[in-house]
Protein backbone atom coordinates (compact mmCIF):
# COMPACT_ATOMS: atom_id res chain seq x y z
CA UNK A 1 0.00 0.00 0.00
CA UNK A 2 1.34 3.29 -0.82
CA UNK A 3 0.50 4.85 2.17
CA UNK A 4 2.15 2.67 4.57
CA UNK A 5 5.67 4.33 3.97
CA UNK A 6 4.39 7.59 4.70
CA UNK A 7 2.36 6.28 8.33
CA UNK A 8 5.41 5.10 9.14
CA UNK A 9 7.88 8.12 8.44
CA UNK A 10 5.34 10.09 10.14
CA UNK A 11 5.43 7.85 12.94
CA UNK A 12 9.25 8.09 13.20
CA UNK A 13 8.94 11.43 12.79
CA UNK A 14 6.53 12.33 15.95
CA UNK A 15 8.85 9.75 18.04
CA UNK A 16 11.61 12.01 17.24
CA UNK A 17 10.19 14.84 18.48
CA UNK A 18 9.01 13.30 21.46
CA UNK A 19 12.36 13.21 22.62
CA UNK A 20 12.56 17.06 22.92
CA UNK A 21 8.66 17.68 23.96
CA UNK A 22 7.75 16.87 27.59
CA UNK A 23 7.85 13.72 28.86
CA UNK A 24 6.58 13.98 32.74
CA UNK A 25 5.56 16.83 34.88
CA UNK A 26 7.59 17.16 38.11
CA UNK A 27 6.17 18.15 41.38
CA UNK A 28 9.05 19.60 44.32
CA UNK A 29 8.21 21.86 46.96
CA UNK A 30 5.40 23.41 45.27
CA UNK A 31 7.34 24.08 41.98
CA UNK A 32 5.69 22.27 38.72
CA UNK A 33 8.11 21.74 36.13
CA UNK A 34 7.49 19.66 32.96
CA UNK A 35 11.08 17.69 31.63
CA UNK A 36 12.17 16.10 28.16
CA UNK A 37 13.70 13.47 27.29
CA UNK A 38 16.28 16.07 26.08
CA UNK A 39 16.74 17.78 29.25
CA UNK A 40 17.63 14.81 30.92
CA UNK A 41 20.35 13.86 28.67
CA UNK A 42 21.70 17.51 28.86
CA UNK A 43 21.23 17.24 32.87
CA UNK A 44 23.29 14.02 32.97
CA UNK A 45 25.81 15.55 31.15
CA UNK A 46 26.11 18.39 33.66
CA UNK A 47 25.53 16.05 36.54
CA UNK A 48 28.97 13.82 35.05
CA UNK A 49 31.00 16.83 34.29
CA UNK A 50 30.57 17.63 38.38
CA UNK A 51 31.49 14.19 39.49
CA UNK A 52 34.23 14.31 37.10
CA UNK A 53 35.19 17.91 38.70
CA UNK A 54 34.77 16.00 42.08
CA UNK A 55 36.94 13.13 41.19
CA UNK A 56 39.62 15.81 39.96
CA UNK A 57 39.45 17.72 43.52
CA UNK A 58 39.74 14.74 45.75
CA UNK A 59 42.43 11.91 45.72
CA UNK A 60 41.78 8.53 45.01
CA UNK A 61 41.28 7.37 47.85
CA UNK A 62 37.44 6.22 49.63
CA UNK A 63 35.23 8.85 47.78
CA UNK A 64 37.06 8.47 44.54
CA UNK A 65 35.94 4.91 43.95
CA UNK A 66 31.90 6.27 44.74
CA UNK A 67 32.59 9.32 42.04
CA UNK A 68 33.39 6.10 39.83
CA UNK A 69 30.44 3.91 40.19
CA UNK A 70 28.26 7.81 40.17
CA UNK A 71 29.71 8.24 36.66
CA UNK A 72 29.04 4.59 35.64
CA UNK A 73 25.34 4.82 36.33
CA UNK A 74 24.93 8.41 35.31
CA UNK A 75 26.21 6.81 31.73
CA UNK A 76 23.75 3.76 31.86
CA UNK A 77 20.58 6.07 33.10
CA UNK A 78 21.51 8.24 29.46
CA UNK A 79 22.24 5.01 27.52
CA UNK A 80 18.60 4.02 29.11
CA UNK A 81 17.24 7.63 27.66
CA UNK A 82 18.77 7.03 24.61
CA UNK A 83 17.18 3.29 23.94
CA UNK A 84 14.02 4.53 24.38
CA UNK A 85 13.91 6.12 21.13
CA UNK A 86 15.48 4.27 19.03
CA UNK A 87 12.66 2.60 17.53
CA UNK A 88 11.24 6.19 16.71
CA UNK A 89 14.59 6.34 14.95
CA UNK A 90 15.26 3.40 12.95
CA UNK A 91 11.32 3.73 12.02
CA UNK A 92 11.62 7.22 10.65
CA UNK A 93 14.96 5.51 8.37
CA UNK A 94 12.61 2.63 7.39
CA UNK A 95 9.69 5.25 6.05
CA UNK A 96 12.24 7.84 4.68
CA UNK A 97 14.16 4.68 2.57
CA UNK A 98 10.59 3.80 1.75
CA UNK A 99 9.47 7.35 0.36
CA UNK A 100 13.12 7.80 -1.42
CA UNK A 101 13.45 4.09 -3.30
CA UNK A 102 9.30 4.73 -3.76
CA UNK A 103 8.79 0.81 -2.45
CA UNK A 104 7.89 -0.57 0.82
CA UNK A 105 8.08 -4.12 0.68
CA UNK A 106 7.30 -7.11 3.63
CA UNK A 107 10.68 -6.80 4.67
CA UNK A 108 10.18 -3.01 5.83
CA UNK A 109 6.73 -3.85 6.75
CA UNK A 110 8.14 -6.45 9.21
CA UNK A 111 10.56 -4.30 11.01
CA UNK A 112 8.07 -2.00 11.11
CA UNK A 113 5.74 -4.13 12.60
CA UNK A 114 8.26 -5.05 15.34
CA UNK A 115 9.39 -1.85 16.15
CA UNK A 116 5.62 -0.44 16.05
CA UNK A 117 5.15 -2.91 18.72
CA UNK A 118 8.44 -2.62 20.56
CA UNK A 119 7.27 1.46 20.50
CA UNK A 120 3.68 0.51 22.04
CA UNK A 121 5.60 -1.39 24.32
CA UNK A 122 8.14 1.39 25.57
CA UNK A 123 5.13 4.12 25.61
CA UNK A 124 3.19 1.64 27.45
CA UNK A 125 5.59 1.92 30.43
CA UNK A 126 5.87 5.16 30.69
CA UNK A 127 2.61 5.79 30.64
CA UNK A 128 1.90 3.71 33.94
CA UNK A 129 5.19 4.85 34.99
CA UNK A 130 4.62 8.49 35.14
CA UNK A 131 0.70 7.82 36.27
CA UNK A 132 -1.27 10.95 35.78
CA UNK A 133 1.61 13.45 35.79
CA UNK A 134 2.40 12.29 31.98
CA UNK A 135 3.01 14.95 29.29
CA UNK A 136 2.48 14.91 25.36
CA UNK A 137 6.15 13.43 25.02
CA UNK A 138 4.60 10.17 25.99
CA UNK A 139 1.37 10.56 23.67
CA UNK A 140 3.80 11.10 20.49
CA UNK A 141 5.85 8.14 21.39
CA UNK A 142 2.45 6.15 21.90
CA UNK A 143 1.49 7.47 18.51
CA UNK A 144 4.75 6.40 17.18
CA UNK A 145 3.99 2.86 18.24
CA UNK A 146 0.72 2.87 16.68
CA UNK A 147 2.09 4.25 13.49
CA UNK A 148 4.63 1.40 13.23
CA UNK A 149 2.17 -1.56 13.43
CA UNK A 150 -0.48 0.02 11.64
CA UNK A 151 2.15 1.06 8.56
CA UNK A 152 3.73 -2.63 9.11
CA UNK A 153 0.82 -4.25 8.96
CA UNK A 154 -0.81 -2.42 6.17
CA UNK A 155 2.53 -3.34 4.00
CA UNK A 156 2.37 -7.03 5.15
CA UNK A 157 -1.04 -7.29 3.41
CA UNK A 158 -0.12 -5.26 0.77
CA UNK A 159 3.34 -4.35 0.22
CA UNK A 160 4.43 -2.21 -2.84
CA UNK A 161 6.51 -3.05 -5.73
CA UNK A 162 8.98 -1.05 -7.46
CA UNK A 163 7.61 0.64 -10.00
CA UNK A 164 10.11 -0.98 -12.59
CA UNK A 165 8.97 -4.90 -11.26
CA UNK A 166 5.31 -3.45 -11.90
CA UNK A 167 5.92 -2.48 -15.42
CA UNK A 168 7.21 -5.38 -16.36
């Protein structure tokens, strides 16, 4: 189907900008603040670049293997960040190699499938994770999952040819 490319770069698309929309609201001492996906990467990094000026300050000694295991799972919580939107990612690739070759066979329908799913899956989570207190990040990323399947499974049943294997 010709239109499943599209659903899906779409998709990819909104998942994309999920990552820079907000993802949760954050309550603290009366203050409301809503955070992206973005923010926490960039807060990480600032967050590292202190431990790493706290390491420098104090020997090696007790603290210094602490500032080491802080930096570790600073790293893994971005790496974590990260992984949640690569599906949003490798879904926009599949629907713009879709649009620019002008076919969209089973295989891309497939992966799309999959990663639709993996994407419901992911937006799923932090939906109940974040509980009423969710922002529109985690609508676009839901939206990205539905985009996925429905564009995978729409070129499953019907996937499109190359226009040179149709004219012959």
């Amino acid at each position: 189907m010709k239109a499943s490319k599209f659903i899906v770069l779409v998709g990819g698309i909104l998942g994309i900008l999920a990552f820079f929309l907000p993802i949760v609201t954050v309550h603290h001492r009366g203050a409301t603040a809503s955070v992206s996906a973005f923010q926490v990467i960039k807060g990480l990094d600032t967050v590292s670049v202190a431990v790493d000026d706290h390491q420098a300050d104090v020997a090696l000694a007790s603290s210094g293997s602490s500032a080491a295991e802080a930096k570790d799972g600073l790293a893994a919580a971005k790496g974590i960040v990260f992984a949640l939107f690569i599906p949003a990612l490798i879904l926009a690739a599949i629907g713009g190699r879709g649009v620019a070759k002008k076919k969209f066979g089973r295989g891309a329908g497939a992966f799309s499938l999959i990663l639709g799913l993996v994407g419901l899956g992911i937006g799923a989570l932090l939906q109940s994770a974040a509980g009423g207190e969710s922002g529109i990040g985690i609508y676009l990323l839901v939206m990205t999952g539905i985009a996925g399947t429905v564009g995978g499974l729409l070129a499953l049943v019907k996937p499109e040819r190359a226009a040179v294997a149709a004219a012959a």
